[in-house]
Structures are given as C-alpha cells and as structure tokens.
Protein backbone atom coordinates (compact mmCIF):
# COMPACT_ATOMS: atom_id res chain seq x y z
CA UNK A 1 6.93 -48.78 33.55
CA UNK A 2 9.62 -46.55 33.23
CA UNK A 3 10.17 -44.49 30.05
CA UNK A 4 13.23 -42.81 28.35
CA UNK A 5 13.12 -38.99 28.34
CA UNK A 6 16.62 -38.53 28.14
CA UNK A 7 19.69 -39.68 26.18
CA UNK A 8 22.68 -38.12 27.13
CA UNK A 9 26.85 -38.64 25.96
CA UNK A 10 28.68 -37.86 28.90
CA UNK A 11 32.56 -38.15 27.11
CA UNK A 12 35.47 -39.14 29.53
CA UNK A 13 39.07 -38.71 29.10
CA UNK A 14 42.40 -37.66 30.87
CA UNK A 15 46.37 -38.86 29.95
CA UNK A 16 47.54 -41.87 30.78
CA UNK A 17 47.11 -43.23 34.29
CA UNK A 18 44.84 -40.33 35.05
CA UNK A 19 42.08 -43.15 36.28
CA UNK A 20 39.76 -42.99 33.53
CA UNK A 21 38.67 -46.98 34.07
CA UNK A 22 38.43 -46.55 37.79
CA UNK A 23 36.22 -43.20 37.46
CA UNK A 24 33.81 -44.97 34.82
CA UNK A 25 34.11 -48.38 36.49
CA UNK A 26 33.59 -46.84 40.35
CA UNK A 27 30.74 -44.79 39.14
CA UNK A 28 28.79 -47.50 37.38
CA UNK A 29 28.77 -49.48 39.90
CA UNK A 30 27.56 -46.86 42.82
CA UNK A 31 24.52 -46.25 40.38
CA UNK A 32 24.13 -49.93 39.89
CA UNK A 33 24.25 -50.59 44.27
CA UNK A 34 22.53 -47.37 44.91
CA UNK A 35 19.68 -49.15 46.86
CA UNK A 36 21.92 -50.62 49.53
CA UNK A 37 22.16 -46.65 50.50
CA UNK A 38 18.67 -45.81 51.25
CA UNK A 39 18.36 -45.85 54.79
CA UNK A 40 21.63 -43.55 54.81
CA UNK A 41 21.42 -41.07 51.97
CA UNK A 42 24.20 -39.16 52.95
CA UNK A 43 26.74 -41.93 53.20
CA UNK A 44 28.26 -43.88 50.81
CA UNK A 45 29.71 -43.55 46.65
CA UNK A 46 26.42 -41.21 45.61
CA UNK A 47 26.40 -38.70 48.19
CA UNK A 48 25.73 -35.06 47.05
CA UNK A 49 23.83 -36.46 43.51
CA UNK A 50 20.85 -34.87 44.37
CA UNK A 51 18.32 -37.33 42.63
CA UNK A 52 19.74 -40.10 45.03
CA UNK A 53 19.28 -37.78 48.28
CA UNK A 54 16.00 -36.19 47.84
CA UNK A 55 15.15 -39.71 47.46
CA UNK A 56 13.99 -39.90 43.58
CA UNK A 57 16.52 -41.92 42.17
CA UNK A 58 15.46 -45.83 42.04
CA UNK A 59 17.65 -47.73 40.22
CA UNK A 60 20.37 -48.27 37.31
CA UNK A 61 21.07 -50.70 34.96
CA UNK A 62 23.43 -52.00 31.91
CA UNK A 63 22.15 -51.61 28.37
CA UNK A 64 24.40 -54.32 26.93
CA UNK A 65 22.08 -54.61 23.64
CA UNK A 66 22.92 -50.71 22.45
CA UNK A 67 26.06 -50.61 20.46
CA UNK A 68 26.65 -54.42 20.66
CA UNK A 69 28.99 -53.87 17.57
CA UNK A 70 31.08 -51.66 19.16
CA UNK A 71 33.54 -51.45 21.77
CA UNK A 72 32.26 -51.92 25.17
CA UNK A 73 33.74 -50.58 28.64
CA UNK A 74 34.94 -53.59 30.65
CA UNK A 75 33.09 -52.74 33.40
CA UNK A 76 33.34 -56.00 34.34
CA UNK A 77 36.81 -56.74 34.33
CA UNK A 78 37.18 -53.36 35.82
CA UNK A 79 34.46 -53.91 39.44
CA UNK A 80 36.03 -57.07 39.66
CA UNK A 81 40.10 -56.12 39.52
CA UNK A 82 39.20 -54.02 42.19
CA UNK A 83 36.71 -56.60 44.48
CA UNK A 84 39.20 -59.25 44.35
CA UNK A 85 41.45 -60.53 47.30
CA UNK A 86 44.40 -59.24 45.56
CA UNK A 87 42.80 -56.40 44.24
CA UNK A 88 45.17 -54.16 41.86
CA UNK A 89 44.33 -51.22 39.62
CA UNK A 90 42.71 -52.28 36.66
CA UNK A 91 44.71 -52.33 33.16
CA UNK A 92 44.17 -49.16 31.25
CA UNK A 93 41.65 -49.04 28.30
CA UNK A 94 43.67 -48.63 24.33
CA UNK A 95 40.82 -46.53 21.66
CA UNK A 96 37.24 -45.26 22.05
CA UNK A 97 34.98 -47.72 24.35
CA UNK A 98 31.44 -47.43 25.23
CA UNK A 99 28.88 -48.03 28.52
CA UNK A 100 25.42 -47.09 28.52
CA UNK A 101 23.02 -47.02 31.12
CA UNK A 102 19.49 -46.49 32.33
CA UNK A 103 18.74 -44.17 35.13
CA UNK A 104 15.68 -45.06 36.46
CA UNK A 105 13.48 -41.98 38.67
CA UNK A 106 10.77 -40.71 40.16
CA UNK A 107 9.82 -37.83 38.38
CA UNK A 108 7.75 -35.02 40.16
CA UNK A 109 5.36 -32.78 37.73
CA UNK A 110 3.21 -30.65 38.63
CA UNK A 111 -0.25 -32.46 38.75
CA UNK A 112 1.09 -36.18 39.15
CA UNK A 113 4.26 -37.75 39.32
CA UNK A 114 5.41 -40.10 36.46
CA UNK A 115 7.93 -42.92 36.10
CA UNK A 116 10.85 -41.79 33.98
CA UNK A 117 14.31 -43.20 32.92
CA UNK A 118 17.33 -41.40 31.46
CA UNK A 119 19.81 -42.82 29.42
CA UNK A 120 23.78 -42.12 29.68
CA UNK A 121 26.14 -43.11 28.10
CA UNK A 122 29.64 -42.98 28.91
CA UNK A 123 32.47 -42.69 26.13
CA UNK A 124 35.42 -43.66 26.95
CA UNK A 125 38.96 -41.58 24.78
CA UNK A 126 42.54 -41.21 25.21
CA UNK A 127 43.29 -38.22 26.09
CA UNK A 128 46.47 -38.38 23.90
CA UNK A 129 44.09 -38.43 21.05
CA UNK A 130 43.67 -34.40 22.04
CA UNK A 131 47.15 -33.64 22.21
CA UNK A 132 47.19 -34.32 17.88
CA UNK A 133 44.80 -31.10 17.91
CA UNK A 134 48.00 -28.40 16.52
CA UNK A 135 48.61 -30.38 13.64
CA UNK A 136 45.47 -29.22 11.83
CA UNK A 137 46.97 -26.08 11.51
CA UNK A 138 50.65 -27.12 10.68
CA UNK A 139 52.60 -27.83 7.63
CA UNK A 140 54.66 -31.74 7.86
CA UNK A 141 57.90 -29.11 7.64
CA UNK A 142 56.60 -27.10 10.69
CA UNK A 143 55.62 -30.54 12.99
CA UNK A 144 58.53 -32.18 12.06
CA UNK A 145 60.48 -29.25 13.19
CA UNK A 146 58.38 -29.28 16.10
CA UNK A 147 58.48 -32.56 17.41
CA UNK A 148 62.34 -32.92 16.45
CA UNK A 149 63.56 -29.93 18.50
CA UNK A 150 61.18 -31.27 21.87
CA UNK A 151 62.69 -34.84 21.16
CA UNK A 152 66.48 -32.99 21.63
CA UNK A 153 65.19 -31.57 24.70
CA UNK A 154 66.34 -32.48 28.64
CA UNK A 155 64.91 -36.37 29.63
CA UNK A 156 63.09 -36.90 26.05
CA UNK A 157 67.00 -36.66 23.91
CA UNK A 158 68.00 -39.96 26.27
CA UNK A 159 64.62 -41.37 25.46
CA UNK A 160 65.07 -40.51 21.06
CA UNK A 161 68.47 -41.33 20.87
CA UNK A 162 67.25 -44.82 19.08
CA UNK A 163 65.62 -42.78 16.74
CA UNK A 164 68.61 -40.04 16.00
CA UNK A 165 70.77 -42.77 15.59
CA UNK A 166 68.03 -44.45 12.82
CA UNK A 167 67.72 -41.61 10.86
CA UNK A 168 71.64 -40.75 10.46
CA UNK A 169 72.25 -42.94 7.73
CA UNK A 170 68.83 -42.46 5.87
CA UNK A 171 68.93 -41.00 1.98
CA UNK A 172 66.14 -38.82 0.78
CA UNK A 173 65.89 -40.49 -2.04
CA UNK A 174 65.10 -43.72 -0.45
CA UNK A 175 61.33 -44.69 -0.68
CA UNK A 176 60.52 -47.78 1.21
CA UNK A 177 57.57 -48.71 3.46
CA UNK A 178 60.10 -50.87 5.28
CA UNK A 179 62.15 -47.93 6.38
CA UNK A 180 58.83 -46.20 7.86
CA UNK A 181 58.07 -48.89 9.10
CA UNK A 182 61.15 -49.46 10.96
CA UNK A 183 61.58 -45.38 11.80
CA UNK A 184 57.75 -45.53 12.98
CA UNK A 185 58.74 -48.37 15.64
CA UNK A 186 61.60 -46.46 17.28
CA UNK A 187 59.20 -43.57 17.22
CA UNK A 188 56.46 -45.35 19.14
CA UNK A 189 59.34 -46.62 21.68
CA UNK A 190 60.25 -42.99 22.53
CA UNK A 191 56.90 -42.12 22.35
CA UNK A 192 55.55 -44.39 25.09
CA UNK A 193 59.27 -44.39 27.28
CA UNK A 194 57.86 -40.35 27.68
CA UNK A 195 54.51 -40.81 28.21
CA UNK A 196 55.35 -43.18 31.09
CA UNK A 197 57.49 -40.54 32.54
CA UNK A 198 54.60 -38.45 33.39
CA UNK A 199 55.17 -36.54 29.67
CA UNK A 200 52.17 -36.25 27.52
CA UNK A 201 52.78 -33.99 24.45
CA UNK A 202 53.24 -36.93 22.47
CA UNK A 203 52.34 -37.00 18.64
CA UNK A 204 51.14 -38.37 16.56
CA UNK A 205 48.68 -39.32 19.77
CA UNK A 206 47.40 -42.05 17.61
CA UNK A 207 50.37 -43.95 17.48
CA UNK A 208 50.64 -44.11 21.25
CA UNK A 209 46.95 -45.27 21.39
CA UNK A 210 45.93 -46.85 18.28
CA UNK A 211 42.82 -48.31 19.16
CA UNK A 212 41.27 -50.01 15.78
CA UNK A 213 43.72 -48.66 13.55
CA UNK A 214 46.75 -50.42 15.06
CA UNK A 215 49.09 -51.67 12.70
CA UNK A 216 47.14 -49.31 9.79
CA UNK A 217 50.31 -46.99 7.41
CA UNK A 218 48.19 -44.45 7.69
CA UNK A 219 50.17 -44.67 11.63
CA UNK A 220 54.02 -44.72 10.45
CA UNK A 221 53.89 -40.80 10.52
CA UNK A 222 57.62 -39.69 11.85
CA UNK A 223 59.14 -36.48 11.56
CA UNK A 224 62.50 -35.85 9.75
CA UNK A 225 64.91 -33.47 9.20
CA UNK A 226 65.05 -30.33 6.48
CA UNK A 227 67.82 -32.22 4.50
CA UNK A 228 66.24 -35.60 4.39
CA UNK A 229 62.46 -34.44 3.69
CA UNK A 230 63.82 -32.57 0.58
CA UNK A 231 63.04 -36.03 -1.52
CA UNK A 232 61.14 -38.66 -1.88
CA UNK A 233 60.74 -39.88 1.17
CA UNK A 234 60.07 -36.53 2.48
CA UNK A 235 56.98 -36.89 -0.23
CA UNK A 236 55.58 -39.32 0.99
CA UNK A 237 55.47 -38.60 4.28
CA UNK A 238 53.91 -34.84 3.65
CA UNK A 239 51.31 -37.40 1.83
CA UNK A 240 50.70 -39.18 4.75
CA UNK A 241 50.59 -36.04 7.02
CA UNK A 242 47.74 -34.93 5.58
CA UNK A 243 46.07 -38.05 5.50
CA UNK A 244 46.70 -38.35 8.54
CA UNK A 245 44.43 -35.19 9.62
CA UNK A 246 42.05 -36.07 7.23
CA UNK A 247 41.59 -39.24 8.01
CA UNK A 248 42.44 -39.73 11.96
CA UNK A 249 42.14 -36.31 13.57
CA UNK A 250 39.61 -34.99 11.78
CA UNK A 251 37.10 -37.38 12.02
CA UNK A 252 37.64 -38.11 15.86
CA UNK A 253 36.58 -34.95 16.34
CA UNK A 254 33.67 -34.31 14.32
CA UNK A 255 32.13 -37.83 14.63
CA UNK A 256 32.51 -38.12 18.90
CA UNK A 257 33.13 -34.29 19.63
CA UNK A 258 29.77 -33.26 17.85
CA UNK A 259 27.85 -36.13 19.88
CA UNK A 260 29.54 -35.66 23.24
CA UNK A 261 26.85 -33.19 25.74
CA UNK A 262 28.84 -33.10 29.03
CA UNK A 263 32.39 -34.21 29.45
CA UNK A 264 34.96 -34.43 32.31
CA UNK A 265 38.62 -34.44 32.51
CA UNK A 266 40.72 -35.90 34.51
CA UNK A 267 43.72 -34.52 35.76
CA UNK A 268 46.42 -36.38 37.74
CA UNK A 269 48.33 -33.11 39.18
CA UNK A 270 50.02 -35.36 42.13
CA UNK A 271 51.85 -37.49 39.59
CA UNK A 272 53.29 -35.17 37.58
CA UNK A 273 54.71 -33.18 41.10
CA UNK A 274 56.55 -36.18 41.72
CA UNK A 275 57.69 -36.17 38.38
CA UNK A 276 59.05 -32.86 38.37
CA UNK A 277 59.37 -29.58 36.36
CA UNK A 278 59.24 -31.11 32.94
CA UNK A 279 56.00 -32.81 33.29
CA UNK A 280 54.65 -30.41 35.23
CA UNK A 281 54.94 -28.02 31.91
CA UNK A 282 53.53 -30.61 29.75
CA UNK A 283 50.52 -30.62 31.82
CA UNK A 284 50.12 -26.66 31.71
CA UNK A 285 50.67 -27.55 27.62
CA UNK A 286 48.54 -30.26 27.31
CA UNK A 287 45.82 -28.19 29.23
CA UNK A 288 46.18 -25.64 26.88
CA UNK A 289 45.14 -27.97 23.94
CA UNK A 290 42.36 -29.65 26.38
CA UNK A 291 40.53 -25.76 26.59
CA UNK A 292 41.15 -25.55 22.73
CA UNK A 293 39.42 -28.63 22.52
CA UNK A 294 36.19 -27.17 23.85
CA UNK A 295 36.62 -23.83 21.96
CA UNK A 296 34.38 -23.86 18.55
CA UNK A 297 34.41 -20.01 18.35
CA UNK A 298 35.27 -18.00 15.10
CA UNK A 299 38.19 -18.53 14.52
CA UNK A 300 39.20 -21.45 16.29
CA UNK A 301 40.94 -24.29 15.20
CA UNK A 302 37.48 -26.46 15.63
CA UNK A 303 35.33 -23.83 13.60
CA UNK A 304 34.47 -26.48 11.22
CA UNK A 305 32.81 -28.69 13.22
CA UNK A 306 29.20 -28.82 13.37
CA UNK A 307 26.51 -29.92 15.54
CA UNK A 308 29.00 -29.06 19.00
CA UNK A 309 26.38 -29.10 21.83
CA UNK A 310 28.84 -29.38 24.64
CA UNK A 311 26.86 -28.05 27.52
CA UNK A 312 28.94 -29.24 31.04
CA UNK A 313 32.90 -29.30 31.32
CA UNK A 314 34.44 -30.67 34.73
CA UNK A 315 37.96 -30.78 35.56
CA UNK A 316 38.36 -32.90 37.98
CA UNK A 317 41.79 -33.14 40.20
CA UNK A 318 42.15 -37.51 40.53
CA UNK A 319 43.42 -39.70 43.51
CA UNK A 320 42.12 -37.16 46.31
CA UNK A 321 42.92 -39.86 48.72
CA UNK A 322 46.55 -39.67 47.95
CA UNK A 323 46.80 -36.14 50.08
CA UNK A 324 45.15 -35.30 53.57
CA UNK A 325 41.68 -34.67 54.60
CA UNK A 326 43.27 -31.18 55.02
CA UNK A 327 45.16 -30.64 51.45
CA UNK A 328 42.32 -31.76 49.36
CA UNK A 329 41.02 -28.36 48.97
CA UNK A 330 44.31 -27.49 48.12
CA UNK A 331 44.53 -29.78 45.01
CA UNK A 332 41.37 -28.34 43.78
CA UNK A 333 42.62 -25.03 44.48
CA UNK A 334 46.18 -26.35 42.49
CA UNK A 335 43.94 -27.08 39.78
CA UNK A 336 42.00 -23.76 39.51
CA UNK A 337 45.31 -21.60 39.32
CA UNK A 338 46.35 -23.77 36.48
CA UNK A 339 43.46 -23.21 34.69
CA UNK A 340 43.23 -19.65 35.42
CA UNK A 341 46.67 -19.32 34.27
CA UNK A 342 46.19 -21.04 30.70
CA UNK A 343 43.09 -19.65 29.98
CA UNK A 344 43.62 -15.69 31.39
CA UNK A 345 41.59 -14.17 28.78
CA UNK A 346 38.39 -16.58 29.76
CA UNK A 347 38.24 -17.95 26.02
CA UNK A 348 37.51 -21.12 27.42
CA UNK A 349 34.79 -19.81 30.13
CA UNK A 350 33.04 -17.95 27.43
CA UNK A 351 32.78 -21.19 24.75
CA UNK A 352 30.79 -23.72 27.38
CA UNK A 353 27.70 -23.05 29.28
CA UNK A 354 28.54 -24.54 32.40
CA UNK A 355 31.95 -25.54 33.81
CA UNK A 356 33.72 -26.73 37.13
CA UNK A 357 36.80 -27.70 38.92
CA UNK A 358 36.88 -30.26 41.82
CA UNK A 359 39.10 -32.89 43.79
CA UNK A 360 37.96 -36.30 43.18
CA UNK A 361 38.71 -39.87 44.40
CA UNK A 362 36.74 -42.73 42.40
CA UNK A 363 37.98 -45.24 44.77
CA UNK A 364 39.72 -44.17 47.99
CA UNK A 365 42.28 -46.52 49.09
CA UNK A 366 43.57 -44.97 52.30
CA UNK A 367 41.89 -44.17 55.31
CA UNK A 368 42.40 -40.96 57.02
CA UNK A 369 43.85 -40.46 60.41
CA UNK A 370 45.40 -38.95 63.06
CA UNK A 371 48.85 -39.04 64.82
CA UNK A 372 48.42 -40.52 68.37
CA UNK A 373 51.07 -38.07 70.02
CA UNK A 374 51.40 -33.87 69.99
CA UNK A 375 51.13 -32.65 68.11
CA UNK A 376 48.55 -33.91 66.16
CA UNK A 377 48.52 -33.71 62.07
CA UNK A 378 46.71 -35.71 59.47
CA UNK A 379 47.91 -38.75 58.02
CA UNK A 380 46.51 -41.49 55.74
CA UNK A 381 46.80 -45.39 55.85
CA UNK A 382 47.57 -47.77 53.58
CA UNK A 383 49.61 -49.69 51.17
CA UNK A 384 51.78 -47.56 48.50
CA UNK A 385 53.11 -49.67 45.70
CA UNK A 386 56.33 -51.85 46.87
CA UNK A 387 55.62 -50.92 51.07
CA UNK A 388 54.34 -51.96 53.68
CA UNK A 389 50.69 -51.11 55.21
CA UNK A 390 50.76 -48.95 57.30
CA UNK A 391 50.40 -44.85 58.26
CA UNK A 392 52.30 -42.55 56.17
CA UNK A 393 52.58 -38.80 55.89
CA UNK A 394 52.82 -37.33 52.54
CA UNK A 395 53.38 -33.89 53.06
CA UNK A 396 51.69 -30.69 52.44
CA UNK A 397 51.30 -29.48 48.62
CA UNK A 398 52.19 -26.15 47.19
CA UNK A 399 50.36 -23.31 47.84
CA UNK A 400 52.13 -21.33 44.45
CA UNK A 401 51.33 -22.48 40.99
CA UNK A 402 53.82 -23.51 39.74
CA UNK A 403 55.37 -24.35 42.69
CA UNK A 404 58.59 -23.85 44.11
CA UNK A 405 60.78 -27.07 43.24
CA UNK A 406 63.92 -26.17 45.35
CA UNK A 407 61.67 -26.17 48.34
CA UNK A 408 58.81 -29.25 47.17
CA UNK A 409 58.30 -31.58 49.81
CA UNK A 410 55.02 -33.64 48.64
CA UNK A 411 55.38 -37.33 48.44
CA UNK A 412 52.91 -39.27 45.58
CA UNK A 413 52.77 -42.53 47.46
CA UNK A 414 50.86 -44.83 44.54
CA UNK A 415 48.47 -46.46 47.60
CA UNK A 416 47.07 -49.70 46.02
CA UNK A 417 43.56 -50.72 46.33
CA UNK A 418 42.15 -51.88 49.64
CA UNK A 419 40.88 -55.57 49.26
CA UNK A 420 36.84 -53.95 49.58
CA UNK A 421 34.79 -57.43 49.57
CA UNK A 422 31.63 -54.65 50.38
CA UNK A 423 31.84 -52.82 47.49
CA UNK A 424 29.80 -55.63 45.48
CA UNK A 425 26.57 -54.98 47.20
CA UNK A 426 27.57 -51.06 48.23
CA UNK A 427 29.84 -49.84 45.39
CA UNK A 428 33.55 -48.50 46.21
CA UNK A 429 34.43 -45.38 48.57
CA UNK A 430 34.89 -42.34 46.61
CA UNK A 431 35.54 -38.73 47.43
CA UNK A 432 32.97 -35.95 45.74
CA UNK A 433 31.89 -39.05 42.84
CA UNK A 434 28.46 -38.12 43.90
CA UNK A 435 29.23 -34.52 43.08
CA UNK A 436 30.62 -34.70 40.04
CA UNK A 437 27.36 -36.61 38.82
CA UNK A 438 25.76 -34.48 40.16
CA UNK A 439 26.92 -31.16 38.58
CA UNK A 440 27.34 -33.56 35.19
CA UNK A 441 23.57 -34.52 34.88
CA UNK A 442 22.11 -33.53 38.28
CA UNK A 443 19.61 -30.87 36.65
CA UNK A 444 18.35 -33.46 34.27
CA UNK A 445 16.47 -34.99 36.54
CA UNK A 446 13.85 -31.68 37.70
C-alpha cells in the first residue's frame, strides 16, 4: 500500500494562449500512461523525469474527491479535444482551477525499500491576474493616468477609441452605477481586442479574466481623466480602487501565492515575434512584473505576504515544435537574454532557491524533417491554421535580443494538432515535458 509523504502546489500560469491547458492537460496524461513506456524508458512524453527512467516511478492517478467544491481542471475535456479525429486546441481555462494527483513510487532507503506516493497538485491562474501587481503601490489618479496615456498609444488608441468617445460627454458630477457600468463594458472590449493582439499589460487583469467574480461592481474599475475624477464620480471610483486591491489583488496573492511551492511560466516568445515590436515590449514588461511576482524581499511590493515558500521557478519557452530541431536552443537561448536583461541586478535570482529556463513543447504537432535536395536544411511538417499539410520552412530566429525587426524573417505558423489516436494509451509527444517535471519535483522523489 502506498502512502503519502508528499503534498506539493506546483502553480501554473502564462498570458493568454501561452498553452497553459495543453501543458497541464499533456502532462497529466503522460503520468497517467506512463506504464505503456517501460520497455523504452527513454522514449516517449516522460523522458528525462528521472523517477520514470531509473525505473521507480509506478503509476499516477486522479484525486477527484480533494477539492470537490472547487474548480476542477478539465482534464477531460482537454485529453480528449486533442485525441479526437478533428482534434483542435482545447478552449482556454477563465479563473483559478485545480488537478491533483497521486504519484505513486518505489522508494529506496537505506535498509529496505518502501512504497510511497506523492501528491501534486496543479493550480491553474491567469497570468493577467499578475499583470494587476503595480496597482498596490499606486494612487486611482496615478493608474488612471497610467492606463489612459498606454490606451492613446500606437495599435491600443484604434482599439479605445469606443471608450474616448464614451467618456467625452461624461459630467463629474454624475454618479450612476449605470454609467460604470456602461464605461466598464467598452473597457473590457478594448481590453480583450489588445490582449488578442499579442498585448498583455492589461488592467484591471481581473476584468479580462473574471473567473467567480464575473459580473461582481467590485469589476467596473475604469480610469478617467483629471477633469472628470475631480467629483463624484471620480469618488467613487477612488472607492472602488481600493477595494479593488483589497479585495481582488490582495487576496489572490496571499491566499494562492503563500500555498504555491514550485511554479512555471509559460512564455509564448514566437507569437509575440509575429506580432511585432509592440508586443514584443509588453512581454519584456509583463516579465518584469512576473520576477516581481516572486520577489518577497524587504522592500518589495509583496513584503506583506507571509508564509511564501516558493522553492522552484521555471520559465519555460512554449510551442518548441513551431521552430526547427536546430533553432530550439535558440528559443531557450531568446528566453535567457530576456530574462537577463529585466532582471540585470539578479534580484530575482537571489529571492528563489532554484530556478530555470527551457524550450518546451507539451504536444508537438509537426514532425521534423529534412529537404530531399542540396542543400539540405531542417524543416517541419504539418498543418498551420487555414493551410494545407504539408512541409514548411519557418525560418531561422534572432540571434539579438531584441531583435532586429527591419531584417526579421521568422514565420509563427499556428500548426494544429495532429489527429494522435495513440496518445490515449501512450500520452501526447512533447519536447523536454519530462524535463521540466523533472527539475519541478524530480528531487522529491530521493
């Protein structure tokens, strides 16, 4: 009989269509199929987790009874989207969800060996959640300033215009839910029309992602202008920005932040090249807030939280199998600048214990290959969103961070899912899954 020795929160997050469902969904069910890799240990979704390779992992399986009152991952929903005959990318998850697990081993002591078991649990948040961090140190004058002057700026003024427009004609004296309400809806438009253009400083994050508190006032939190904030309407709303970080952002951090023991990031860098310069910078922004996030020093923005036992920290580079067998140490290497460069002074390095950097794919949908003819390069195969199957050559990313985009050549091709009737009984392909397992809770097992 195995026995729990272990509990650990393993928190995952990343911005929107960073692959946060297919990363907990893909590795779930590689721990889950493990056995059908036995007889070839180095194959397959759990290569490089050492407890499967040496042999001492046995088996994993769904706790559906722990926190039956509370949001569950749809793993589920989210194996199956990608099994099916028309397989597609599964829908993205809205709020905090849950999946735990037991990890059942062979444990090796030092007179006898034991049965053990290990308990994870994966937690599932918006990364947009994190990008609401700044406003615990800024006044409603100073965010509304803020977030007025980036909605006037390049792609996001076309985007706000809706909202400009609203706000022309508003008095300060006015004092109506109705009008918030109204203001807060053109606000959530531009909000999400930037945030599916690759940009991610979005606030409030909560309104983009309300989980549970959908439709909740506490959520019509807009920004206006000096003249108009001057009354009452202005009152009310410095009311409800503090609420707001009393009652949202404060919380989500001390009640999930202060549980959390390892967490990885997800970072779609490929997606925001295609997009350009202006997401690209959000990225290096959003970053930023992402190290602050892990930063309880003296000081810090997070000093007054309590009970932080954040141990492990991976950054991990998504879709791999969008670039060549060639360039995927250059996407981890893209990553590693970026992180370098936002975090120079190694504030971030010094506040967790352990951290890492790594290209992953939690699903691969292409298949690498050559050219037939001279010369030879790498190319993948497969089926990018509105194309044909078939080979296709992306191009090479940029060596620079950031990179050059006179001279950018790098094609994100969107490859769909493969239809993978296998991956039932063997899990999905994946690119370093195994690995970043393994550096997440591969020690736990000695």
């Amino acid at each position: 009989m195995f026995s729990i020795n272990k509990k650990i929160k393993i928190g995952v997050t990343g911005f929107a269509r960073s692959g946060k469902s297919v990363f907990i969904g893909s590795l779930a069910q590689a721990l889950l199929t493990a056995d059908s890799w036995d007889s070839r240990r180095a194959q397959g979704p759990l290569s490089q987790f050492a407890p499967f390779e040496l042999g001492r992992f046995k088996c994993a399986s769904i706790r559906d009874d722990i926190h039956a009152d509370l949001p569950q991952f749809p793993f589920r929903k989210v194996r199956d989207s990608l099994i099916d005959k028309q397989a597609d990318w599964p829908l993205p998850t809205d709020g905090i969800s849950h999946l735990v697990l037991d990890l059942d081993y062979h444990a090796k002591g030092r007179f006898w060996d034991s049965e053990e078991s290990i308990q994870i649990e994966l937690i599932d948040y918006p990364g947009e959640w994190l990008a609401d961090l700044p406003m615990l140190n800024q006044s409603y004058a100073d965010w509304s300033d803020d977030m007025l002057n980036r909605a006037k700026k390049s792609q996001r003024a076309d985007w706000s215009k809706d909202y400009f427009e609203e706000i022309k004609g508003l008095l300060a004296e006015q004092d109506d839910e109705g009008i918030l309400e109204r203001l807060a809806d053109l606000w959530e438009k531009y909000l999400h029309l930037a945030a599916s253009n690759g940009l991610i400083f979005n606030q409030p994050g909560r309104l983009l992602r309300p989980g549970d508190m959908r439709h909740s006032p506490v959520l019509r939190l807009v920004p206006l202008p000096e003249d108009i904030r001057q009354g009452q309407l202005g009152d009310k709303l410095k009311r409800r920005f503090a609420e707001y970080k009393k009652k949202v952002v404060k919380p989500f951090y001390k009640n999930y932040f202060a549980s959390i023991d390892r967490q990885i990031v997800l970072v779609d860098i490929l997606r925001t090249l295609e997009l350009g310069e202006a997401a690209y910078n959000e990225l290096i922004d959003a970053l930023k807030l992402l190290l602050k996030s892990f930063h309880y020093g003296k000081g810090s923005l997070l000093d007054w939280v309590k009970g932080h036992n954040v141990t492990h920290v991976l950054f991990a580079a998504t879709k791999a199998d969008h670039v060549t067998r060639g360039d995927r140490a250059n996407l981890e290497q893209m990553l590693r600048k970026m992180i370098r460069y936002i975090d120079d002074d190694n504030q971030f390095k010094s506040s967790v214990k352990f951290h890492e950097i790594m290209e992953i794919s939690s699903v691969k949908a292409s298949e690498d290959r050559m050219t037939v003819n001279a010369p030879k390069r790498e190319i993948l195969y497969g089926k990018p969103l509105n194309a044909e199957q078939g080979a296709y050559d992306p191009g090479g990313l940029p060596l620079d961070v950031p990179p050059d985009w006179d001279t950018l050549e790098f094609q994100f091709l969107q490859f769909s899912p493969s239809y993978m009737p296998n991956a039932f009984d063997e899990g999905f392909p994946a690119i370093n899954l195994g690995k970043a397992l393994n550096f997440l809770i591969g020690e736990d097992f000695n």
